[in-house]
PDB file of N, CA and C in Angstrom:
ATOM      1  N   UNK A   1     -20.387 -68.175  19.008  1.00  0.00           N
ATOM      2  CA  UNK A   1     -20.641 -66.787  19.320  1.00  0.00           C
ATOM      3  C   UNK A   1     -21.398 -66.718  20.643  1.00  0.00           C
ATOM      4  N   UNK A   2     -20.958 -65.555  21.429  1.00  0.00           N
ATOM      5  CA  UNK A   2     -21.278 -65.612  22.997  1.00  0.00           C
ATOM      6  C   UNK A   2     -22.182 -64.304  22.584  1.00  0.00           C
ATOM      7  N   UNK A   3     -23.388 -64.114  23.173  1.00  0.00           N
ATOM      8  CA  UNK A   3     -24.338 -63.301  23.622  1.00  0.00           C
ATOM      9  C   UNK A   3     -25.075 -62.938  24.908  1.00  0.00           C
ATOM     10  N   UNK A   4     -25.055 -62.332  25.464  1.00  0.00           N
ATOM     11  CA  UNK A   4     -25.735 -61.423  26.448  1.00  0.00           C
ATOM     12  C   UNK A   4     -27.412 -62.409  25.685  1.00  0.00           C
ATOM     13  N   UNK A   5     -28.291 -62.182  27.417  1.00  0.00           N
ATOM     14  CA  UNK A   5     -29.848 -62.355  26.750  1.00  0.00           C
ATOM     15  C   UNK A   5     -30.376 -61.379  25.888  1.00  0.00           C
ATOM     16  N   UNK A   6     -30.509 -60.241  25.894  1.00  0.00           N
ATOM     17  CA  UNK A   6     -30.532 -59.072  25.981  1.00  0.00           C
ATOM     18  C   UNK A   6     -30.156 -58.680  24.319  1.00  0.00           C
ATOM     19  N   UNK A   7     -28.942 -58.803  24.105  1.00  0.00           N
ATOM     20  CA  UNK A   7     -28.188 -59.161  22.915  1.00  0.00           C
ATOM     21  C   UNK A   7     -28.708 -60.101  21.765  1.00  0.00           C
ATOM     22  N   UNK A   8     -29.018 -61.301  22.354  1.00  0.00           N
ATOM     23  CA  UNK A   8     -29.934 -62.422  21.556  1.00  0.00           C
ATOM     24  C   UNK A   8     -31.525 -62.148  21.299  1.00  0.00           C
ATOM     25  N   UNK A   9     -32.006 -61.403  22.098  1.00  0.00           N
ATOM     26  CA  UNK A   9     -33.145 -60.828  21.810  1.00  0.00           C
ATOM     27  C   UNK A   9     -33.268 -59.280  20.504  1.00  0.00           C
ATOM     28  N   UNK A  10     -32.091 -58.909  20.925  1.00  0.00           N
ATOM     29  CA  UNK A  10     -31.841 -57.781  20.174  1.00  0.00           C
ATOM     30  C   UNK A  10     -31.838 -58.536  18.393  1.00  0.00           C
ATOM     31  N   UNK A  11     -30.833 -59.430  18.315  1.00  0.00           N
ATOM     32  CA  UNK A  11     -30.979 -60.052  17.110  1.00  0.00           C
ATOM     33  C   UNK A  11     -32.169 -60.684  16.601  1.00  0.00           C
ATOM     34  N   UNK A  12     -32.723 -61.575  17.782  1.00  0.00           N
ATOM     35  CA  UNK A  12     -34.006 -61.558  17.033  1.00  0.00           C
ATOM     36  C   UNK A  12     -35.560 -60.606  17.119  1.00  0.00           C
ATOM     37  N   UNK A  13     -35.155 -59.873  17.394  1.00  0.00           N
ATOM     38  CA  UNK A  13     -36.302 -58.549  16.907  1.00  0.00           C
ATOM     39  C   UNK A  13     -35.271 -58.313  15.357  1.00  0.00           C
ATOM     40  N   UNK A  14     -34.479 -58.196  15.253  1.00  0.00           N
ATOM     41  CA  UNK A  14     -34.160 -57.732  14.241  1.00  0.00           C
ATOM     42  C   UNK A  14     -34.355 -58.258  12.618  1.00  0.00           C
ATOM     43  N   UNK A  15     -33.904 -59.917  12.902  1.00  0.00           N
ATOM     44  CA  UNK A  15     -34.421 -60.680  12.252  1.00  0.00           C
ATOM     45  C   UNK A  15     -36.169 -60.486  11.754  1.00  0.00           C
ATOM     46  N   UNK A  16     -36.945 -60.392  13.019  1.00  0.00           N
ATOM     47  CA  UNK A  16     -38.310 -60.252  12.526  1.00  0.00           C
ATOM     48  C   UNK A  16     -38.798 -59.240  11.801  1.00  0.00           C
ATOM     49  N   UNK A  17     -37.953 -58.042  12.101  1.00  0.00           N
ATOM     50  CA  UNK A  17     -38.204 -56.927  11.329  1.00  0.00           C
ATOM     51  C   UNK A  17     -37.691 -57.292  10.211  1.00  0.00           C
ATOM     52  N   UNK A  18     -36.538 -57.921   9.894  1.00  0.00           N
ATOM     53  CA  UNK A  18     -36.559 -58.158   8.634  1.00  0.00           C
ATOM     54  C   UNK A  18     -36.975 -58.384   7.859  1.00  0.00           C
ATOM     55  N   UNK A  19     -38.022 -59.654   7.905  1.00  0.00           N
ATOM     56  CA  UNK A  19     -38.505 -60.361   7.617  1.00  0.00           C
ATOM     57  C   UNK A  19     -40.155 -59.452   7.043  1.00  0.00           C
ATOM     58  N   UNK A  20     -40.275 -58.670   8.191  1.00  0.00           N
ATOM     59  CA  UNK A  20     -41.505 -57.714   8.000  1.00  0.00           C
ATOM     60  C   UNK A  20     -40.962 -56.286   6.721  1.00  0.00           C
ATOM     61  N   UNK A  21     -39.716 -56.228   6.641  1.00  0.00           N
ATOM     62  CA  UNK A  21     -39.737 -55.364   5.512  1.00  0.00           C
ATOM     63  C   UNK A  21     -39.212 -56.192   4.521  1.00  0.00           C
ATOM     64  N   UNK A  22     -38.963 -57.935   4.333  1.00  0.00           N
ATOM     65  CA  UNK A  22     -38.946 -57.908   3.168  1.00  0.00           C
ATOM     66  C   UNK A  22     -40.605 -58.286   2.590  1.00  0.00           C
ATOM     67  N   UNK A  23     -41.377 -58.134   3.488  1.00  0.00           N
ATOM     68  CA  UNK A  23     -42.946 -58.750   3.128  1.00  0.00           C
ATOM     69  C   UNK A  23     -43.436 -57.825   2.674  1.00  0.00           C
ATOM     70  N   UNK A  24     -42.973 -56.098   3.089  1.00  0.00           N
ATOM     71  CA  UNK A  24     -43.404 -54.781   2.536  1.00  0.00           C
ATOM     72  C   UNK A  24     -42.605 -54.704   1.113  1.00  0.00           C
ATOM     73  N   UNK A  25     -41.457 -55.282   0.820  1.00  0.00           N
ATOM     74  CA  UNK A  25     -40.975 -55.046  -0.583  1.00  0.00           C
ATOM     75  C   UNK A  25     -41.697 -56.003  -1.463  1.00  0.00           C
ATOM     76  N   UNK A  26     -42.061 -57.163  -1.291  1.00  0.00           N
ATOM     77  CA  UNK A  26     -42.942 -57.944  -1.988  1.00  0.00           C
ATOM     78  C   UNK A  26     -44.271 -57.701  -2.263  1.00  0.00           C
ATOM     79  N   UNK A  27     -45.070 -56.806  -1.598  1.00  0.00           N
ATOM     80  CA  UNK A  27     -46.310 -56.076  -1.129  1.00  0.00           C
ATOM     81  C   UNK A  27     -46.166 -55.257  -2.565  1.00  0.00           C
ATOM     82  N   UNK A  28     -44.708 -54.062  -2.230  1.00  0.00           N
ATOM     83  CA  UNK A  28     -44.835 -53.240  -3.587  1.00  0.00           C
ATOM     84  C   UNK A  28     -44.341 -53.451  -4.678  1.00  0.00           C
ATOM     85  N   UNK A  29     -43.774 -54.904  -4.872  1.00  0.00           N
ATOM     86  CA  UNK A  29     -43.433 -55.533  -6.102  1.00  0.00           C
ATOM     87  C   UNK A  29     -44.836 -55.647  -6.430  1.00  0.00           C
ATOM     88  N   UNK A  30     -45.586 -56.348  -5.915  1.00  0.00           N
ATOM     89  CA  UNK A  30     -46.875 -57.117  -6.642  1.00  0.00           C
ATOM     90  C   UNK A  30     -47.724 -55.642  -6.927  1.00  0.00           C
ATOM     91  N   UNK A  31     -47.943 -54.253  -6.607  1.00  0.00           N
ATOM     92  CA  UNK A  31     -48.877 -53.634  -6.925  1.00  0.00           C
ATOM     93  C   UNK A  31     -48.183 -52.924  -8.261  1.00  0.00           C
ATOM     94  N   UNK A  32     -46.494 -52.747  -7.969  1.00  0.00           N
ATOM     95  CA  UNK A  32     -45.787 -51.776  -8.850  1.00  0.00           C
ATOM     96  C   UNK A  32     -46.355 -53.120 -10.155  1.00  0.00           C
ATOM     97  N   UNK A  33     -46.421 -54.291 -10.381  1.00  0.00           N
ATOM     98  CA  UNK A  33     -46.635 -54.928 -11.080  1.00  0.00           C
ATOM     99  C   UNK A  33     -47.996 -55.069 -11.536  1.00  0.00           C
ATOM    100  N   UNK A  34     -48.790 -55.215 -10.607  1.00  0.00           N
ATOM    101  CA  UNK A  34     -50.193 -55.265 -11.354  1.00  0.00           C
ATOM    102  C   UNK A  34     -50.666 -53.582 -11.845  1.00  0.00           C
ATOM    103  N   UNK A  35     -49.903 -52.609 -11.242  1.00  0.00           N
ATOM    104  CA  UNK A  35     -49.903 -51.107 -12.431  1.00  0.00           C
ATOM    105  C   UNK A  35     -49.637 -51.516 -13.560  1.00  0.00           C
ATOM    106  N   UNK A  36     -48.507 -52.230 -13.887  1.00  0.00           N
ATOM    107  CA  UNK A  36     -47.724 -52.183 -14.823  1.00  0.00           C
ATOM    108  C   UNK A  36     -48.523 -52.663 -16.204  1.00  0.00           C
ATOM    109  N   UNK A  37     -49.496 -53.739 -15.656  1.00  0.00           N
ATOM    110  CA  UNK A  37     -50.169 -55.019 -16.089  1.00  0.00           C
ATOM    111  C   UNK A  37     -51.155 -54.161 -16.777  1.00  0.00           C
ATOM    112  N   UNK A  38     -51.979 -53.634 -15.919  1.00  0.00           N
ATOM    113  CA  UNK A  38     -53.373 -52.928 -15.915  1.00  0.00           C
ATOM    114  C   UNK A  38     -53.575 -51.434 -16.528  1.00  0.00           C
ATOM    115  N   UNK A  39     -51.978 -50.933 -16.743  1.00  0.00           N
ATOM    116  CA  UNK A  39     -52.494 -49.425 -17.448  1.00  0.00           C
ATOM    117  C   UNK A  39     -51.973 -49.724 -18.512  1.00  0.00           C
ATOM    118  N   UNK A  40     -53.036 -48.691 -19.132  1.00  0.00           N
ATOM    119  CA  UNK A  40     -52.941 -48.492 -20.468  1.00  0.00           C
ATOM    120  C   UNK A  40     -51.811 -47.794 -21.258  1.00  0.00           C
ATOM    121  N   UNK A  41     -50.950 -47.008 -20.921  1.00  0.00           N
ATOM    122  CA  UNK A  41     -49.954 -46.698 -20.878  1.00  0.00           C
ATOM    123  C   UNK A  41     -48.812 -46.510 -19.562  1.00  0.00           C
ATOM    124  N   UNK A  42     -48.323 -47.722 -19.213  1.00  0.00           N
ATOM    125  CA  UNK A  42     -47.728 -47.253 -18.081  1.00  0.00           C
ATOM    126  C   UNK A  42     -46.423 -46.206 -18.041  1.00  0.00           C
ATOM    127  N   UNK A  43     -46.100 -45.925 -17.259  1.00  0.00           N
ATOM    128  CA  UNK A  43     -44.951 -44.957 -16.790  1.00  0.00           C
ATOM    129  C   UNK A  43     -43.891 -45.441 -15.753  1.00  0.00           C
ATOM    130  N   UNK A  44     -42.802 -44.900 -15.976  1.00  0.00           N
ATOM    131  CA  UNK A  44     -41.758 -45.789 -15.049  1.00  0.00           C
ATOM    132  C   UNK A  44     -41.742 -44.857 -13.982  1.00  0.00           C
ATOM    133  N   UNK A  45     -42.401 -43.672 -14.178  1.00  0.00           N
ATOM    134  CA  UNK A  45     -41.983 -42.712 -13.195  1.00  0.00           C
ATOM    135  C   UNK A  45     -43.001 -42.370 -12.137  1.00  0.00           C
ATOM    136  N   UNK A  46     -43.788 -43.127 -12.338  1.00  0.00           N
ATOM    137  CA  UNK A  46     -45.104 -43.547 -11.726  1.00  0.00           C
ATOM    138  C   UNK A  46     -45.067 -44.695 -10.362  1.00  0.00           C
ATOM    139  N   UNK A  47     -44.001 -45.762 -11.313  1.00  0.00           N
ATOM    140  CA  UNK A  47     -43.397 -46.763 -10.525  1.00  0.00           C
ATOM    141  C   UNK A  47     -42.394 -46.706  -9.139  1.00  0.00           C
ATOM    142  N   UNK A  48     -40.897 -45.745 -10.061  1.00  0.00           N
ATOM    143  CA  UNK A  48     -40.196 -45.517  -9.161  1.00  0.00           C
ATOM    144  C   UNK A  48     -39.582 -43.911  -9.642  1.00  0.00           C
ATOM    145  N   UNK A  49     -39.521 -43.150  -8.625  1.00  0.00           N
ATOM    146  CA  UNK A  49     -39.116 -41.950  -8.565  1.00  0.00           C
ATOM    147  C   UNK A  49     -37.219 -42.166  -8.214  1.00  0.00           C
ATOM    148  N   UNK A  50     -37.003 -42.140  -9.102  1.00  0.00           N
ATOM    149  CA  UNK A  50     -35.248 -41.838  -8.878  1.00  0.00           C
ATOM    150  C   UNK A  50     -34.968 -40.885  -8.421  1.00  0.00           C
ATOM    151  N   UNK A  51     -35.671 -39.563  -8.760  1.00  0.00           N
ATOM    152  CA  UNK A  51     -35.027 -38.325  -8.032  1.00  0.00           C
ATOM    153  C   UNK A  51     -35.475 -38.103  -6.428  1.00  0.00           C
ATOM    154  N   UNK A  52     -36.428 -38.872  -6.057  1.00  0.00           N
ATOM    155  CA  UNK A  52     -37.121 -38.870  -4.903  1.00  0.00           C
ATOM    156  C   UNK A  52     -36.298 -39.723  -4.195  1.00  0.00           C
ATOM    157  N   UNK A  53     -35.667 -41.169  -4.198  1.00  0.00           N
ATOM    158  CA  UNK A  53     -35.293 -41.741  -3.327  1.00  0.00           C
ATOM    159  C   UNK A  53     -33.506 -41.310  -3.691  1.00  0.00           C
ATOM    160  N   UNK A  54     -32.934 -40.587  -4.591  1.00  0.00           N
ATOM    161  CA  UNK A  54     -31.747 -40.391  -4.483  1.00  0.00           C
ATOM    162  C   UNK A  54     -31.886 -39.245  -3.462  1.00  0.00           C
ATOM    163  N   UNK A  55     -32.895 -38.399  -3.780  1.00  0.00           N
ATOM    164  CA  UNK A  55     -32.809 -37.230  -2.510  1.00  0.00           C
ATOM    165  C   UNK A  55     -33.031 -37.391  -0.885  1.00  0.00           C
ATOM    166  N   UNK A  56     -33.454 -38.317  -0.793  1.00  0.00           N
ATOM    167  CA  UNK A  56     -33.584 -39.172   0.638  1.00  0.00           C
ATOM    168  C   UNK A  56     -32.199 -40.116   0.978  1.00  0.00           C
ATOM    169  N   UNK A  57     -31.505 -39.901   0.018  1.00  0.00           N
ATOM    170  CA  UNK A  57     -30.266 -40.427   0.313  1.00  0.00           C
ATOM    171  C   UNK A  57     -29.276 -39.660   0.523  1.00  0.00           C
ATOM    172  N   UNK A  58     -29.347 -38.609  -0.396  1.00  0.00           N
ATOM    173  CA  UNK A  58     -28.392 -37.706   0.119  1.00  0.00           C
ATOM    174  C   UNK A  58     -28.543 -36.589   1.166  1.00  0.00           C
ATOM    175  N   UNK A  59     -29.802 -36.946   1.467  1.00  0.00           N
ATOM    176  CA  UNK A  59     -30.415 -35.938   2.909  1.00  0.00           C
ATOM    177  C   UNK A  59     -30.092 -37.017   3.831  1.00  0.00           C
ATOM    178  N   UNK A  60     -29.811 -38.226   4.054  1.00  0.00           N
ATOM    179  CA  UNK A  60     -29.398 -38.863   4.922  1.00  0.00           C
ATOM    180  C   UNK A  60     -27.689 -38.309   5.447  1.00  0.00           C
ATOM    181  N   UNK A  61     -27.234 -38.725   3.822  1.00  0.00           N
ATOM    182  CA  UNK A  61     -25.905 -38.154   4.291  1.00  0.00           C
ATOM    183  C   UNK A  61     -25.214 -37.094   4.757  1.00  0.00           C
ATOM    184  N   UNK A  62     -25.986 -36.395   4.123  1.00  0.00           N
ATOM    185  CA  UNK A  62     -25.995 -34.862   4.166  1.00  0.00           C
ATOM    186  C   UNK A  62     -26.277 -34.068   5.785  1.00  0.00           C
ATOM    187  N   UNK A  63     -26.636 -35.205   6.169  1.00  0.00           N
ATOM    188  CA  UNK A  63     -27.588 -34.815   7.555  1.00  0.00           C
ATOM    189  C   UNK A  63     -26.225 -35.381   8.692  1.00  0.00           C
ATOM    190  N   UNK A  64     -25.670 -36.015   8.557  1.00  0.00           N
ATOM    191  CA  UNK A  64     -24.515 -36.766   8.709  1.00  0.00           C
ATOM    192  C   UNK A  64     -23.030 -35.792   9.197  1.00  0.00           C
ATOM    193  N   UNK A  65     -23.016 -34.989   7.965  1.00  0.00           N
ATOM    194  CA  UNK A  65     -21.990 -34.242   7.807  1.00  0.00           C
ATOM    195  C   UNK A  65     -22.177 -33.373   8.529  1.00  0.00           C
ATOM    196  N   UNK A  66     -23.446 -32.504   8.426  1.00  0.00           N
ATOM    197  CA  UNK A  66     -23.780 -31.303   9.146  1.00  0.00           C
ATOM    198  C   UNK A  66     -23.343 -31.151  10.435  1.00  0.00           C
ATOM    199  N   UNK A  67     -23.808 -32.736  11.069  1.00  0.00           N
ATOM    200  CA  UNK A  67     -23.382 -32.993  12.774  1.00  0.00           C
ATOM    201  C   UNK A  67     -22.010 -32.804  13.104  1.00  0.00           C
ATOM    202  N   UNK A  68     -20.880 -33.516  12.100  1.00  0.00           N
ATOM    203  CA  UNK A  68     -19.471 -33.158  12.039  1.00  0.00           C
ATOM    204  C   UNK A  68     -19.616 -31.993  12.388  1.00  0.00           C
ATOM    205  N   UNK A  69     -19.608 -30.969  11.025  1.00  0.00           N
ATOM    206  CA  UNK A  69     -19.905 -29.344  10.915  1.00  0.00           C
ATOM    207  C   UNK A  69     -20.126 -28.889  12.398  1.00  0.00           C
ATOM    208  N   UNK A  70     -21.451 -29.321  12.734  1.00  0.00           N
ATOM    209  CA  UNK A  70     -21.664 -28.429  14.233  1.00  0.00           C
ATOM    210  C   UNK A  70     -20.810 -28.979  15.167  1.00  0.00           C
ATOM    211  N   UNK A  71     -20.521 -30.363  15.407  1.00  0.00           N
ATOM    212  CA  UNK A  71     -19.110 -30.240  16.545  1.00  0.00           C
ATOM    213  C   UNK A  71     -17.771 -29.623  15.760  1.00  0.00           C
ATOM    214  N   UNK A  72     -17.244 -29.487  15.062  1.00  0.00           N
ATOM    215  CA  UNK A  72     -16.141 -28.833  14.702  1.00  0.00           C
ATOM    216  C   UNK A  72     -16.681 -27.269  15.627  1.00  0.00           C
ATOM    217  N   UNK A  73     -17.349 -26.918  14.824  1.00  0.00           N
ATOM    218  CA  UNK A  73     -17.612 -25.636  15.290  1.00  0.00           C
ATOM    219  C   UNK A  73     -17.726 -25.374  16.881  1.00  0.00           C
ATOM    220  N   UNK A  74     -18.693 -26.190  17.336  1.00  0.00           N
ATOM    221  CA  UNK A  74     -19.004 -26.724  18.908  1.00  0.00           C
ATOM    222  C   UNK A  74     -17.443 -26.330  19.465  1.00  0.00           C
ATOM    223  N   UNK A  75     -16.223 -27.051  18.709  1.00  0.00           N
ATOM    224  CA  UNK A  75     -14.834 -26.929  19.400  1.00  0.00           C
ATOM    225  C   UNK A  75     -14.126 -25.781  19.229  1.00  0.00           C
ATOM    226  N   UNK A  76     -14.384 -25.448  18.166  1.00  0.00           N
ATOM    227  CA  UNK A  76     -13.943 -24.104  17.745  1.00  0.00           C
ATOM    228  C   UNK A  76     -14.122 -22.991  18.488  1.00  0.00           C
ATOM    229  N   UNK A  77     -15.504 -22.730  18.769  1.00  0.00           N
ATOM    230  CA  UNK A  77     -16.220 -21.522  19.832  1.00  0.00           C
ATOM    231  C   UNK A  77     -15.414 -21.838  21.373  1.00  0.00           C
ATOM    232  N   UNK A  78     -15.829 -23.029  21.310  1.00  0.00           N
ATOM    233  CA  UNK A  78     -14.547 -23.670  23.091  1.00  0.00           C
ATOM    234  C   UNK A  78     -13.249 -23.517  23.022  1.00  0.00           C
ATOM    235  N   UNK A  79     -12.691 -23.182  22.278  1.00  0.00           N
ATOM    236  CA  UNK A  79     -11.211 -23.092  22.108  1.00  0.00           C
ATOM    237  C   UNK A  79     -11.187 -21.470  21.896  1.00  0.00           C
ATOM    238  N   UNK A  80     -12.237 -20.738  21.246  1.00  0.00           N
ATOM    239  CA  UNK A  80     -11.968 -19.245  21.619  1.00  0.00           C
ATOM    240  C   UNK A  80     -12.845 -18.595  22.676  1.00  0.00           C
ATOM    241  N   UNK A  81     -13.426 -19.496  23.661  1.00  0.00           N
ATOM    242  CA  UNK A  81     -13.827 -19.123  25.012  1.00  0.00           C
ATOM    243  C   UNK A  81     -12.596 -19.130  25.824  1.00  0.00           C
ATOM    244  N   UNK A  82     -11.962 -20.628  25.398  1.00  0.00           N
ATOM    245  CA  UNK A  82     -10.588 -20.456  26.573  1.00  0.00           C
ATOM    246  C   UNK A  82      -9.621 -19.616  26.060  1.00  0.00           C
ATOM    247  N   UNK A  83      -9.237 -18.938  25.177  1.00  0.00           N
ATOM    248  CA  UNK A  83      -8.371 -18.226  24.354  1.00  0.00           C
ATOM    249  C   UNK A  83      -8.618 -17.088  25.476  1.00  0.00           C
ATOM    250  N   UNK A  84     -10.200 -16.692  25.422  1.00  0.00           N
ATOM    251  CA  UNK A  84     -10.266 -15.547  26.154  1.00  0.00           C
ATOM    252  C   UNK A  84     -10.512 -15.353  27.448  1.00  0.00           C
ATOM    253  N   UNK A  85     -10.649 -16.510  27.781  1.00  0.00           N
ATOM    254  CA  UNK A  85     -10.711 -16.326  29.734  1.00  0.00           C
ATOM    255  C   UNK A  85      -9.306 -16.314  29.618  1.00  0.00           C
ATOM    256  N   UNK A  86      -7.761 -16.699  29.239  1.00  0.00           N
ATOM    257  CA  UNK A  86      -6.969 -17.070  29.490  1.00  0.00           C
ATOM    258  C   UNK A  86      -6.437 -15.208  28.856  1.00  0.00           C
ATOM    259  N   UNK A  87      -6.976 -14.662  28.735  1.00  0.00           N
ATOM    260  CA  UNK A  87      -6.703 -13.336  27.988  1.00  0.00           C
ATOM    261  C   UNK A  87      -6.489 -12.322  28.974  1.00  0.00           C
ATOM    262  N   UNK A  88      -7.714 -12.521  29.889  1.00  0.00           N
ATOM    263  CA  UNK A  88      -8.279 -11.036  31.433  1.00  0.00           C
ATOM    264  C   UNK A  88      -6.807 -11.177  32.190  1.00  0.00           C
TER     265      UNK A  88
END
C-alpha cells in the first residue's frame, strides 16, 4: 500500500485516537461495574440508557436526510427560477 506523508500521518492519528477511545470504553466498563458491585439495588437504566443512545442515532441519521431534503429543494427553487427568467 502506497501513501502520501500526509496520508500516513492521517492513519496514524487515527490509530491513536483509537486507541484513546478504546481506553474511554474500558474507563466506563470499570465504573458501570463497580456501580453494579456497590449498589444496593442496582438498575440497568442507570447503567445504560437505550432510549438515549438510540435517539442519538437516529438524530444522526435523521440529520443526514434532512441535507438530501434541503438540496432537493435547493434544485427545485433553481429550476423554478429558470422556469421563470425563461418566462419574461
Amino acid at each position: 500500500m502506497n501513501c502520501y506523508l500526509w496520508e500516513l500521518e492521517a492513519i496514524l492519528e487515527g490509530l491513536s485516537l483509537k486507541s484513546v477511545d478504546d481506553r474511554e470504553k474500558l474507563v466506563e466498563l470499570a465504573f458501570n461495574l463497580r456501580y453494579v458491585m456497590n449498589a444496593k439495588k442496582p438498575k440497568v437504566s442507570k447503567v445504560f440508557k437505550k432510549d438515549k443512545e438510540e435517539n442519538r442515532i437516529k438524530k444522526a441519521f435523521r440529520n443526514i436526510k434532512e441535507k438530501a431534503y434541503d438540496r432537493e429543494r435547493v434544485d427545485r427553487i433553481r429550476e423554478s427560477l429558470e422556469y421563470f427568467k425563461k418566462r419574461r
